[in-house]
C-alpha atoms as a PDB file:
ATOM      1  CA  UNK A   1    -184.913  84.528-197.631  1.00  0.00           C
ATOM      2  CA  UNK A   2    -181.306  83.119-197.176  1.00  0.00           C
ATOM      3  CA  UNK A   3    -180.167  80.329-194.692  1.00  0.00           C
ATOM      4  CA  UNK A   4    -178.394  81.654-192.122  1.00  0.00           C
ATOM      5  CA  UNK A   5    -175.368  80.237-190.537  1.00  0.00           C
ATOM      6  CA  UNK A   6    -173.221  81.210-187.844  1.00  0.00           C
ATOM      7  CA  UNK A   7    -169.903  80.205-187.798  1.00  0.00           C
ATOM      8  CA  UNK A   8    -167.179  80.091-185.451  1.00  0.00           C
ATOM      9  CA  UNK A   9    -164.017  80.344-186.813  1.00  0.00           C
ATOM     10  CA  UNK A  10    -162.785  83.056-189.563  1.00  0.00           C
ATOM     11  CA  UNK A  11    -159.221  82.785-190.545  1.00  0.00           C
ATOM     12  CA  UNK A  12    -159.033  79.057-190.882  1.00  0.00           C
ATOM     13  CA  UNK A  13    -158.667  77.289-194.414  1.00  0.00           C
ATOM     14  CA  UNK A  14    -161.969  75.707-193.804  1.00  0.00           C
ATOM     15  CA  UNK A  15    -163.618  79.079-192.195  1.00  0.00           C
ATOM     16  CA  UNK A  16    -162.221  81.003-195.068  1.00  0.00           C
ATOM     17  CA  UNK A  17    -163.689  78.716-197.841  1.00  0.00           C
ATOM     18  CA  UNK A  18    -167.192  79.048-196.138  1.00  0.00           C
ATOM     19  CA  UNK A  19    -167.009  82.951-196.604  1.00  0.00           C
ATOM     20  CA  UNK A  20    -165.693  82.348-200.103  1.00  0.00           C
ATOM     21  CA  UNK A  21    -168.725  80.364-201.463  1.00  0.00           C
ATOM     22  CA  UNK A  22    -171.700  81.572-199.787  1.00  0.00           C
ATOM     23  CA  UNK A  23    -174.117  82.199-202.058  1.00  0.00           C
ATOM     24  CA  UNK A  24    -176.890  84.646-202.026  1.00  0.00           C
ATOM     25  CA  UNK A  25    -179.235  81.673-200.511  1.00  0.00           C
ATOM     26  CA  UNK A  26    -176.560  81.184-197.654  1.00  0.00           C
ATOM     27  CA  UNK A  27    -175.776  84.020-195.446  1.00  0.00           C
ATOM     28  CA  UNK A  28    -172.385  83.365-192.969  1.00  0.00           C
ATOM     29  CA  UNK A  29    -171.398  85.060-189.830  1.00  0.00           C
ATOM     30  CA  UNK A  30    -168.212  84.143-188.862  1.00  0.00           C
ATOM     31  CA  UNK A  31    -167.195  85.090-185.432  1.00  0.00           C
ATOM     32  CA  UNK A  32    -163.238  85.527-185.130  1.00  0.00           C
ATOM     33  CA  UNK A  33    -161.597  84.088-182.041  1.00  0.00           C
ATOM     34  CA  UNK A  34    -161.200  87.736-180.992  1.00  0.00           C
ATOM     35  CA  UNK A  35    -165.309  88.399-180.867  1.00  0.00           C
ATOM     36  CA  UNK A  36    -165.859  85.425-179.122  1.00  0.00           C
ATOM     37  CA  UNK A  37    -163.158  83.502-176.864  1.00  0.00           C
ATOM     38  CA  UNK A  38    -163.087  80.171-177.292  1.00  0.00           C
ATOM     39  CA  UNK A  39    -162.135  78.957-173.644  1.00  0.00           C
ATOM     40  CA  UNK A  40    -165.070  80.856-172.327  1.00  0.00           C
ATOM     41  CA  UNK A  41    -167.744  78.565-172.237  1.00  0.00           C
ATOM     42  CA  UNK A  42    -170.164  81.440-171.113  1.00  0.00           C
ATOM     43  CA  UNK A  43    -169.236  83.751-174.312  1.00  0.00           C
ATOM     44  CA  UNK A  44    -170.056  80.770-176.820  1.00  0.00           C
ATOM     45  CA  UNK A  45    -173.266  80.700-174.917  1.00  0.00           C
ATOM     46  CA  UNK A  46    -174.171  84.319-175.418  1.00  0.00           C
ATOM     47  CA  UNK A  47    -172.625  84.694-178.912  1.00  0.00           C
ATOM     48  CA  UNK A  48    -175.023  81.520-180.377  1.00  0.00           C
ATOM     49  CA  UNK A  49    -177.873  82.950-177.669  1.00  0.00           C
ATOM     50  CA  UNK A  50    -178.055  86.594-178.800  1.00  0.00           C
ATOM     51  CA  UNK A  51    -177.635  85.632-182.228  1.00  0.00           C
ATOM     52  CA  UNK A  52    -180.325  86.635-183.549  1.00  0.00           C
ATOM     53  CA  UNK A  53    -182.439  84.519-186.712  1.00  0.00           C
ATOM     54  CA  UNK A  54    -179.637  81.747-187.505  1.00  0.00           C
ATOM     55  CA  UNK A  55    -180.959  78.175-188.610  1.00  0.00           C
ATOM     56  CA  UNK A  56    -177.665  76.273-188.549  1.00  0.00           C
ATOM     57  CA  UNK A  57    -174.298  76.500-186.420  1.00  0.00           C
ATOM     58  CA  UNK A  58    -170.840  75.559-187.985  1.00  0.00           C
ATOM     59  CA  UNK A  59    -167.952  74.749-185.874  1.00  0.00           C
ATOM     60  CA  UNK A  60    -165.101  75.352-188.128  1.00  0.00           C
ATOM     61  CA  UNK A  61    -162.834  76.496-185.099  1.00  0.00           C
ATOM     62  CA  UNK A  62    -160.155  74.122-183.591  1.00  0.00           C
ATOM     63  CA  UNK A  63    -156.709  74.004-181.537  1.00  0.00           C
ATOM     64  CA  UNK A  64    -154.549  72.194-184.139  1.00  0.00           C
ATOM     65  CA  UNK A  65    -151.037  72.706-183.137  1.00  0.00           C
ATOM     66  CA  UNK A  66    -150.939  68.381-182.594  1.00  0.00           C
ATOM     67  CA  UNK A  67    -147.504  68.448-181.012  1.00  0.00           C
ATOM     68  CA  UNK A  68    -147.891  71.406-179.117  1.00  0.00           C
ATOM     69  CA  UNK A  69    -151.112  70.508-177.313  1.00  0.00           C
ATOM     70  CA  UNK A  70    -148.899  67.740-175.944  1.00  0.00           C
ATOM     71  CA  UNK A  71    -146.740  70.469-173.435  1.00  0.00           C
ATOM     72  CA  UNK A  72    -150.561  72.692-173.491  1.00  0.00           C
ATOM     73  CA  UNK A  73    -153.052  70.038-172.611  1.00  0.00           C
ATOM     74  CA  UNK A  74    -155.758  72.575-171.400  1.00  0.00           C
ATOM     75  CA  UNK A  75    -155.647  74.807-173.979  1.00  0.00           C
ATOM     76  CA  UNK A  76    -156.526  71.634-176.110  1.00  0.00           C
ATOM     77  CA  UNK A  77    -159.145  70.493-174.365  1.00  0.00           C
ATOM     78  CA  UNK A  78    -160.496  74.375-173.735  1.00  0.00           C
ATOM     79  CA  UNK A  79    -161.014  74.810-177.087  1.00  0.00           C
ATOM     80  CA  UNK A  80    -161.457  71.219-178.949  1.00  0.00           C
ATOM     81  CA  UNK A  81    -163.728  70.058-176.137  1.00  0.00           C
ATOM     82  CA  UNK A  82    -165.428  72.291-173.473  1.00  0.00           C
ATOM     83  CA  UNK A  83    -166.070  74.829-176.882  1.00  0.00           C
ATOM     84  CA  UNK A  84    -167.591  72.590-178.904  1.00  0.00           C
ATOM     85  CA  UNK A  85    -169.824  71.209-175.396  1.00  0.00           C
ATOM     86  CA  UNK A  86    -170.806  74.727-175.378  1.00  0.00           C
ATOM     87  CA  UNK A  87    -171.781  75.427-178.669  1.00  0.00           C
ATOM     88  CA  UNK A  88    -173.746  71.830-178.498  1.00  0.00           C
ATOM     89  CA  UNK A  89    -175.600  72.893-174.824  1.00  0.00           C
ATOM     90  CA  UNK A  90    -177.001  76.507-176.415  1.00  0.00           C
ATOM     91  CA  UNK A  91    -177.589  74.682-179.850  1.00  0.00           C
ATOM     92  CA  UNK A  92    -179.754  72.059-177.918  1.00  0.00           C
ATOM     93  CA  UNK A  93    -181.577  75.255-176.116  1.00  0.00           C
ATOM     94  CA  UNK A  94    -182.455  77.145-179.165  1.00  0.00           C
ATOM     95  CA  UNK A  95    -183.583  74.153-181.204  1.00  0.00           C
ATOM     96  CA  UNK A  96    -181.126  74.664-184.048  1.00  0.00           C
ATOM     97  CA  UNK A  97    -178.423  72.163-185.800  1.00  0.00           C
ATOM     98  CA  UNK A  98    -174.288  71.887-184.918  1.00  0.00           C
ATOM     99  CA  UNK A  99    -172.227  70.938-187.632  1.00  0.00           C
ATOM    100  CA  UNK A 100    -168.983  70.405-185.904  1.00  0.00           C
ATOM    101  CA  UNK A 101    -165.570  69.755-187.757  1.00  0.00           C
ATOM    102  CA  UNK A 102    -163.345  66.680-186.242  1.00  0.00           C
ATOM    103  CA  UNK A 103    -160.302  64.899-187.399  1.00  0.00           C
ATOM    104  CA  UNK A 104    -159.294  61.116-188.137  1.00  0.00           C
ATOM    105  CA  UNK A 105    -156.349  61.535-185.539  1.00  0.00           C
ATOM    106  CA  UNK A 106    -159.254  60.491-183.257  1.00  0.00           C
ATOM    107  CA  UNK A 107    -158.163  56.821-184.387  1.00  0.00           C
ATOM    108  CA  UNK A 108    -155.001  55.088-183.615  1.00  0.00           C
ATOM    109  CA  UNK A 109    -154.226  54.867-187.187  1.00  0.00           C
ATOM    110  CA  UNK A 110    -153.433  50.535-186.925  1.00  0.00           C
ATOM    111  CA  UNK A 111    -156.435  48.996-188.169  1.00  0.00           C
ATOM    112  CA  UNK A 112    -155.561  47.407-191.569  1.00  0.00           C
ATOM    113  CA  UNK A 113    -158.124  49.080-194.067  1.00  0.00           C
ATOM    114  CA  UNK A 114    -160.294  52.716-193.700  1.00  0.00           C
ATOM    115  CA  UNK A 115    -162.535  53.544-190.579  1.00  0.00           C
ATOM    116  CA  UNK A 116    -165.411  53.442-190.126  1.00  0.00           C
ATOM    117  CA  UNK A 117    -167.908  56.037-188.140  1.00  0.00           C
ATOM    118  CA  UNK A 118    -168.693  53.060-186.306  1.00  0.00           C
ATOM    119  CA  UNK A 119    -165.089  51.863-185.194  1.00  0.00           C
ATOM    120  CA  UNK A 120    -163.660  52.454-182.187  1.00  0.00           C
ATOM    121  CA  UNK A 121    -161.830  55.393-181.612  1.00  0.00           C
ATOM    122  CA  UNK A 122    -158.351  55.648-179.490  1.00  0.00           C
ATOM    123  CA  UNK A 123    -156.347  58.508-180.094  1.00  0.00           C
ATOM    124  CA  UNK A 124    -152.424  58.406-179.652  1.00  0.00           C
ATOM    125  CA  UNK A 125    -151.974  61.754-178.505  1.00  0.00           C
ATOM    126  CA  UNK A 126    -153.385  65.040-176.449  1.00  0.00           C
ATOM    127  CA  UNK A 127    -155.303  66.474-179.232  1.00  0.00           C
ATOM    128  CA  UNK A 128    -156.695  63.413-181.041  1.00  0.00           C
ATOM    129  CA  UNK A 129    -157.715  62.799-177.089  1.00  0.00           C
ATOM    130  CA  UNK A 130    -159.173  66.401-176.753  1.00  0.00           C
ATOM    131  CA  UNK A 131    -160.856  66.122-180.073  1.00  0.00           C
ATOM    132  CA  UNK A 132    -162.605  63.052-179.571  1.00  0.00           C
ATOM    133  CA  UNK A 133    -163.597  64.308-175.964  1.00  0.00           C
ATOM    134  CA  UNK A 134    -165.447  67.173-177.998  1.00  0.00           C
ATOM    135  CA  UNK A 135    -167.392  65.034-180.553  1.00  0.00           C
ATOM    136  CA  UNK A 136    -168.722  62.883-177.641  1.00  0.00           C
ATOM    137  CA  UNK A 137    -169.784  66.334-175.789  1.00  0.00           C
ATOM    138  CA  UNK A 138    -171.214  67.579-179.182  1.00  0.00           C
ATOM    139  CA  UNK A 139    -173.225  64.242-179.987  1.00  0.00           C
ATOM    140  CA  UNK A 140    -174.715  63.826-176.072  1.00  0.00           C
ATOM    141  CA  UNK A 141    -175.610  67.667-175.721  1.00  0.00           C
ATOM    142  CA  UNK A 142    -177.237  68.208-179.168  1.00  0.00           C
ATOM    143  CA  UNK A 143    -180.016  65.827-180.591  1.00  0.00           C
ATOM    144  CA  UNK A 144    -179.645  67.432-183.964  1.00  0.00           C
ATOM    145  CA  UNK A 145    -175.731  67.410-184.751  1.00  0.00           C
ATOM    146  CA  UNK A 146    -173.043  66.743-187.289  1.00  0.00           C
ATOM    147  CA  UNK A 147    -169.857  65.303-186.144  1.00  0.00           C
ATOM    148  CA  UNK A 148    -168.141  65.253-189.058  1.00  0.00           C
ATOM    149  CA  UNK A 149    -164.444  64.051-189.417  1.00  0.00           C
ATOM    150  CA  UNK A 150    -161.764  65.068-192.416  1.00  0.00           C
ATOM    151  CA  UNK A 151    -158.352  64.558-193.119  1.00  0.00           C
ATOM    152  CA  UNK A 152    -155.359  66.145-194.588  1.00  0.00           C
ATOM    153  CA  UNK A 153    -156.749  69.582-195.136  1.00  0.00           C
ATOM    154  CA  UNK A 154    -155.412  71.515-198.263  1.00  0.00           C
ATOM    155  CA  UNK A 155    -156.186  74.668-200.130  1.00  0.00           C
ATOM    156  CA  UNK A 156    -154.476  77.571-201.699  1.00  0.00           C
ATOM    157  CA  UNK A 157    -154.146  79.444-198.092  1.00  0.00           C
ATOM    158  CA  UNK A 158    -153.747  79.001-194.715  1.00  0.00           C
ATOM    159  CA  UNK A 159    -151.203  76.480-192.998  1.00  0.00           C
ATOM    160  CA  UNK A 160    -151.398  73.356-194.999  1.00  0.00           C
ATOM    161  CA  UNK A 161    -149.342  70.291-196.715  1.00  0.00           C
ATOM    162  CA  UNK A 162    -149.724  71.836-200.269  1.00  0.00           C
ATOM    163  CA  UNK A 163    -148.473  75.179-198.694  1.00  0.00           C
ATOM    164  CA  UNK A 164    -145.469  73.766-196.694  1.00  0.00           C
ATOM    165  CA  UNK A 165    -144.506  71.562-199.764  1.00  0.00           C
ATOM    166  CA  UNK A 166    -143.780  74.692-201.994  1.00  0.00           C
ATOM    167  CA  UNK A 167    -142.556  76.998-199.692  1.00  0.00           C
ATOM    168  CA  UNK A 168    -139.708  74.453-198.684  1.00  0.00           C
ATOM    169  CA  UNK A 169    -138.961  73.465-202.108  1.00  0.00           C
ATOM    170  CA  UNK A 170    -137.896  76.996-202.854  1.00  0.00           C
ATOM    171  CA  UNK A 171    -134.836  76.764-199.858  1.00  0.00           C
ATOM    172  CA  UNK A 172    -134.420  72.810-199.290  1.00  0.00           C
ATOM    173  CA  UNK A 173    -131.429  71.184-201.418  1.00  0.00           C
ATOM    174  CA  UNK A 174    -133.835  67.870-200.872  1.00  0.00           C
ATOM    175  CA  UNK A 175    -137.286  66.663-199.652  1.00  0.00           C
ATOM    176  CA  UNK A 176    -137.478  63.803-197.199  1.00  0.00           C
ATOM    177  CA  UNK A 177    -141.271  62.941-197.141  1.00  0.00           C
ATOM    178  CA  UNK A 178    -143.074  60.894-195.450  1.00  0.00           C
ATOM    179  CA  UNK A 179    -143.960  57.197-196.780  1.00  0.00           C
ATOM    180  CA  UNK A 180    -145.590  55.398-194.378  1.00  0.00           C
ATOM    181  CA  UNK A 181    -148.679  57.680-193.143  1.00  0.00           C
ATOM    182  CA  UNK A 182    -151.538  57.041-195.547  1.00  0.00           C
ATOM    183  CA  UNK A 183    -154.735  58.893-195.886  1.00  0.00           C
ATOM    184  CA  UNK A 184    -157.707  60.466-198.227  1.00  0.00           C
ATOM    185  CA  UNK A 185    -156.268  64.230-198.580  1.00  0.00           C
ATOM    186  CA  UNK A 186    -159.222  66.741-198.487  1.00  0.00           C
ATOM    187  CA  UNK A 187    -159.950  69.945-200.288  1.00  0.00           C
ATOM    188  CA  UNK A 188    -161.394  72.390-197.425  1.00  0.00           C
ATOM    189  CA  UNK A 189    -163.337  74.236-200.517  1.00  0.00           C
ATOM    190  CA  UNK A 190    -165.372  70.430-200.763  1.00  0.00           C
ATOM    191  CA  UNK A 191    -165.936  70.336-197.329  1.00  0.00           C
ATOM    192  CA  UNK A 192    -167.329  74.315-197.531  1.00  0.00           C
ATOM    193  CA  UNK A 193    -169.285  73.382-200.674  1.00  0.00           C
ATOM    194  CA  UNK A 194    -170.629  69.986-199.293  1.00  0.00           C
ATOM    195  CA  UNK A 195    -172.233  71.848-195.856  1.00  0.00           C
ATOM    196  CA  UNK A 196    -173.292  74.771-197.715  1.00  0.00           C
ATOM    197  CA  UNK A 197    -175.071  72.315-200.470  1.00  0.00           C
ATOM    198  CA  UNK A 198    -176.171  70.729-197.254  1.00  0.00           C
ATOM    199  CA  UNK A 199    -177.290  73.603-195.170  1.00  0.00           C
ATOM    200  CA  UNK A 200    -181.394  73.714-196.200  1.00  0.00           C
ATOM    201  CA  UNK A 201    -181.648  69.852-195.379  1.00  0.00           C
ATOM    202  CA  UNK A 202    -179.532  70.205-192.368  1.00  0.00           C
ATOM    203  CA  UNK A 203    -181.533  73.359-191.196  1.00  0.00           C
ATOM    204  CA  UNK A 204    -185.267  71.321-191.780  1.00  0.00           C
ATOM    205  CA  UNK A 205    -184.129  67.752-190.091  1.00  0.00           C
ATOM    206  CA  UNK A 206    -185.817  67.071-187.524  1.00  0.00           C
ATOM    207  CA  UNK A 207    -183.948  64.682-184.523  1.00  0.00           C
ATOM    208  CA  UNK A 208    -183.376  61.208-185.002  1.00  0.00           C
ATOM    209  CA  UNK A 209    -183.072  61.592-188.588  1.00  0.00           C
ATOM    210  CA  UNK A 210    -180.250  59.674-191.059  1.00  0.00           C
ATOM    211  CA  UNK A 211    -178.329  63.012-191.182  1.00  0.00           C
ATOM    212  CA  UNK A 212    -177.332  63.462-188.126  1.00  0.00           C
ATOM    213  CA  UNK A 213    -174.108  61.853-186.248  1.00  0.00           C
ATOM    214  CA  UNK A 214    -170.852  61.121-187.310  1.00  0.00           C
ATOM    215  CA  UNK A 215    -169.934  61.680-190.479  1.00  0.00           C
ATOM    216  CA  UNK A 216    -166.400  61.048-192.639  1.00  0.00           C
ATOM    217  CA  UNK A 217    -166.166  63.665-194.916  1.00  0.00           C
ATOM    218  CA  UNK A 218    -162.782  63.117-197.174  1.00  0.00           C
ATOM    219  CA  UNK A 219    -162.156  63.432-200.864  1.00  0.00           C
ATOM    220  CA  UNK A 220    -162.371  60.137-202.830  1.00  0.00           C
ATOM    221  CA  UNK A 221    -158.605  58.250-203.331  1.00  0.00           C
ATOM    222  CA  UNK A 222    -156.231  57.844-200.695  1.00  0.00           C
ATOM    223  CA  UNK A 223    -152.358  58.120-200.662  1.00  0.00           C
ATOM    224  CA  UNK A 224    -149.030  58.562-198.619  1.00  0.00           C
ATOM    225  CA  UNK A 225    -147.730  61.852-197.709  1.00  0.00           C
ATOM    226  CA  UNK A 226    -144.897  61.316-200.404  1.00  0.00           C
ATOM    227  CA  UNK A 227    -147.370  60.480-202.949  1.00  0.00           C
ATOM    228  CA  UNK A 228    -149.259  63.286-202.344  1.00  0.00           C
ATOM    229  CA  UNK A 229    -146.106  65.673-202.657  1.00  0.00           C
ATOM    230  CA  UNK A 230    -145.176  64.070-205.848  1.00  0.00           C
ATOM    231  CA  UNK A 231    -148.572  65.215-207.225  1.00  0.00           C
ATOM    232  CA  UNK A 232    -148.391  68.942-206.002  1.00  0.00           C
ATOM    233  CA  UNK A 233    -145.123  69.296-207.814  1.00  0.00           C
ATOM    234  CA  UNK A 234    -146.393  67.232-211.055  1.00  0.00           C
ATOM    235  CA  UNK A 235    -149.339  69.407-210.905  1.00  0.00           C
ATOM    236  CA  UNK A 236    -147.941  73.357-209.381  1.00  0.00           C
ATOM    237  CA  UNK A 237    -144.379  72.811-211.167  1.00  0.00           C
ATOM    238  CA  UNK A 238    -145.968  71.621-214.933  1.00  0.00           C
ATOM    239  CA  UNK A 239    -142.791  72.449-217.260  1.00  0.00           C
ATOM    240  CA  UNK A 240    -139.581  72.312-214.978  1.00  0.00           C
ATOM    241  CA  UNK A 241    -138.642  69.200-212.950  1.00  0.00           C
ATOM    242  CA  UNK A 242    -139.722  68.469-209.627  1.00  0.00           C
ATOM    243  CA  UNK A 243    -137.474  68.933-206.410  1.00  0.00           C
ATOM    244  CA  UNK A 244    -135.468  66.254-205.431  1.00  0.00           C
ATOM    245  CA  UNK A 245    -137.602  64.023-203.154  1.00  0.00           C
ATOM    246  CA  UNK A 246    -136.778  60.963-200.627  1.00  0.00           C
ATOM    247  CA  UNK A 247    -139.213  58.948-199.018  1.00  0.00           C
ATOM    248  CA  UNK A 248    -138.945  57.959-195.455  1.00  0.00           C
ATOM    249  CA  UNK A 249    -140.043  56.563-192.630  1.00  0.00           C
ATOM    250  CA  UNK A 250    -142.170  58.482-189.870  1.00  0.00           C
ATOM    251  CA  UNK A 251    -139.757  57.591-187.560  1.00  0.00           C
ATOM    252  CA  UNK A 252    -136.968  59.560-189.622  1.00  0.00           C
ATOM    253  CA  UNK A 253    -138.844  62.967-187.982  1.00  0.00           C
ATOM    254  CA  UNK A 254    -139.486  62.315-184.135  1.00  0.00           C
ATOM    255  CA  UNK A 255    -142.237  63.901-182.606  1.00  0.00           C
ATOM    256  CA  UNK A 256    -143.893  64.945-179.390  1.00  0.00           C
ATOM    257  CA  UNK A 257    -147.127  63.052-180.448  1.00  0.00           C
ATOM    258  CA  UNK A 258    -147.235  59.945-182.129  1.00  0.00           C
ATOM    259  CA  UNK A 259    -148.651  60.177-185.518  1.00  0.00           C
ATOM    260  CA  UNK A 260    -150.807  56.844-186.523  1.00  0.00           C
ATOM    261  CA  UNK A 261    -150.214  55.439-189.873  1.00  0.00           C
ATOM    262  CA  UNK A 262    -153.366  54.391-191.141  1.00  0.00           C
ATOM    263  CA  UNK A 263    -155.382  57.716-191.444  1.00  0.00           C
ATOM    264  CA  UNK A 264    -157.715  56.135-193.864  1.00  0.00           C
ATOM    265  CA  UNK A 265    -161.659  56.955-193.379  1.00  0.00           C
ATOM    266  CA  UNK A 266    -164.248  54.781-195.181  1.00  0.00           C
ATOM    267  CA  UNK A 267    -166.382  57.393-196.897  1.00  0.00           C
ATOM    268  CA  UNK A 268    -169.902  54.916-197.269  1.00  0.00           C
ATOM    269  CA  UNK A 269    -171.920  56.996-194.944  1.00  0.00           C
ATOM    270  CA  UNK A 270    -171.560  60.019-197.145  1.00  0.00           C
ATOM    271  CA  UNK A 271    -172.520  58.294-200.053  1.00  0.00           C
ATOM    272  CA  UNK A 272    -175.524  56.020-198.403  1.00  0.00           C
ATOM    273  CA  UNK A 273    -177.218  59.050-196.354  1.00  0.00           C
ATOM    274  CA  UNK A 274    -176.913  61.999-198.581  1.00  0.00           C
ATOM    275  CA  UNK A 275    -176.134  60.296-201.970  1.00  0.00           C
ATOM    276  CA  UNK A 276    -173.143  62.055-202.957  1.00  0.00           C
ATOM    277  CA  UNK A 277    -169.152  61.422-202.506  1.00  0.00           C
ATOM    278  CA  UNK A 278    -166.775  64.163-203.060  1.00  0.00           C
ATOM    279  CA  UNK A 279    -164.467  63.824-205.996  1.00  0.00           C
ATOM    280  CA  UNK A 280    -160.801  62.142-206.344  1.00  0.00           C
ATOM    281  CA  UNK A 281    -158.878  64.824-204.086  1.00  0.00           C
ATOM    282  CA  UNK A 282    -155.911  64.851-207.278  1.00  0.00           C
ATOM    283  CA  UNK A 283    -158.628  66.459-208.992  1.00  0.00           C
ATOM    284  CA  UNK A 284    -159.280  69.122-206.395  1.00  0.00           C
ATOM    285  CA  UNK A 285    -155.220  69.000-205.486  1.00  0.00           C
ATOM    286  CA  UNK A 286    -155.319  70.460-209.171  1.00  0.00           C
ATOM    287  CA  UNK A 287    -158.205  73.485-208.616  1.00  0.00           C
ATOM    288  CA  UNK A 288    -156.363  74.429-205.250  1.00  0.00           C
ATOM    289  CA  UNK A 289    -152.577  75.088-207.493  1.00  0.00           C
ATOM    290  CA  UNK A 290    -154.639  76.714-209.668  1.00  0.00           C
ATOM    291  CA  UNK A 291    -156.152  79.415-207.674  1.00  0.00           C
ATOM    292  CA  UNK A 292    -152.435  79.801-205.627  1.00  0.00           C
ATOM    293  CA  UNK A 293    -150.898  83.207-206.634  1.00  0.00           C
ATOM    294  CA  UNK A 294    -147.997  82.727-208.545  1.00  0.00           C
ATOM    295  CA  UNK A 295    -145.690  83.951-206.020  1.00  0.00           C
ATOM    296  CA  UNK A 296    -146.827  80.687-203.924  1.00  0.00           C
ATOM    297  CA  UNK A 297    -146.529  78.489-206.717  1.00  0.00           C
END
């Protein structure tokens, strides 16, 4: 019999990776944002309630507009909070595990080396603020959760820095990249493979086990934005020479919310509770170009 999972979120890199690799011993239901509002607390409820036989529940939803949220604070907290403090309340009622998706903009971003899960958060903006308000609601309403934070998303679809990197190369004279924002950029398809690899032992956990809690989940390596864009062109643009590219400060692009610089997360929980790390995120940088369409490359 396959695990089953239900999943909210459907069009999302991360949501759309799930889909992608489910296997015939994992069985996903993604709900789209238009079966199940996300700012109605009471529709979460009944979607996870009347579910039917599901054994784990993945969060893979999320306001992420991060300078927007700062002019639409509730819609932030509607959906990055009181959502996720819904799924966590009719989780808790039915018995079965939350694996819910958070960010490192949760942290100011000026310690001097990577977070930890155990360092104090203090976001700089609206929806680092809303998303940390939803992994506390997650982790006090659900005995048997998953908080787990990435960073710096990419894959060959959805809204993304590999994306935005080649699509202005084709009409931009010259890139000016960021230099000073540092971080450990993660492949959404490791992130989908990890949980579904995951999914039996999360399903069979009981509470107060290792597993559950806050978790960093982030390809090994780290690197700055412009570092990062110097490898998607080295790596999607093998043959002809790479766009003109400047590095810069953050403050060269102003922004509604502040971005922190330091977006490193220590990865030592991954390894110490479930014996794994994911690999060097070059190496899945270079399996993401490869399955872009060559339109997008």
């Amino acid at each position: 019999m396959s695990l089953r999972i239900l999943q909210f979120g459907a069009t999302g890199q991360l949501a759309r990776e799930m889909l992608a690799r489910a296997s015939a011993g994992v069985e996903v239901t993604a709900l789209s944002r238009a079966e199940v509002d996300l700012t109605e607390p009471d529709a979460i409820a009944r979607a996870i309630g009347e579910a039917g036989d599901i054994d784990l529940v993945l969060n893979a939803a999320a306001y992420t507009a991060v300078d927007k949220a700062e002019s639409e604070p509730d819609l932030a907290y509607a959906v990055n909070a009181w959502a996720p403090q819904a799924m966590a309340k009719a989780c808790q009622a039915r018995g079965v595990p939350l694996v819910h998706i958070s960010t490192d903009m949760v942290f100011s971003g000026e310690k001097a080396g990577p977070y930890l899960e155990t360092d104090a958060p203090a976001p700089l903006h609206v929806y680092g603020a809303s998303k940390l308000a939803g992994e506390m609601a997650v982790l006090d309403a659900c005995d048997r959760a998953v908080v787990a934070r990435v960073s710096w998303l990419f894959s060959a679809f959805g809204q993304n820095f590999l994306q935005m990197m080649l699509k202005l190369a084709q009409t931009q004279p010259k890139l000016r990249i960021v230099d000073d924002q540092r971080a450990r950029p993660t492949a959404s398809g490791d992130v989908a493979a990890f949980l579904l690899s995951q999914a039996q032992r999360l399903a069979a956990a009981p509470k107060g086990a290792r597993e559950w809690g806050l978790l960093h989940l982030v390809n090994d390596g780290e690197a700055s934005r412009y570092e990062m864009a110097q490898a998607i062109f080295e790596l999607a643009w093998a043959g002809r020479a790479a766009p003109v590219m400047e590095p810069v400060p953050t403050s060269t692009f102003p922004t509604p919310a502040r971005r922190g610089l330091n977006c490193v997360l220590d990865a030592g929980r991954l390894k110490s509770v479930y014996g794994l790390s994911l690999r060097p995120w070059r190496e899945a940088l270079e399996d993401a170009i490869a399955d872009l369409t060559p339109a997008e490359a």
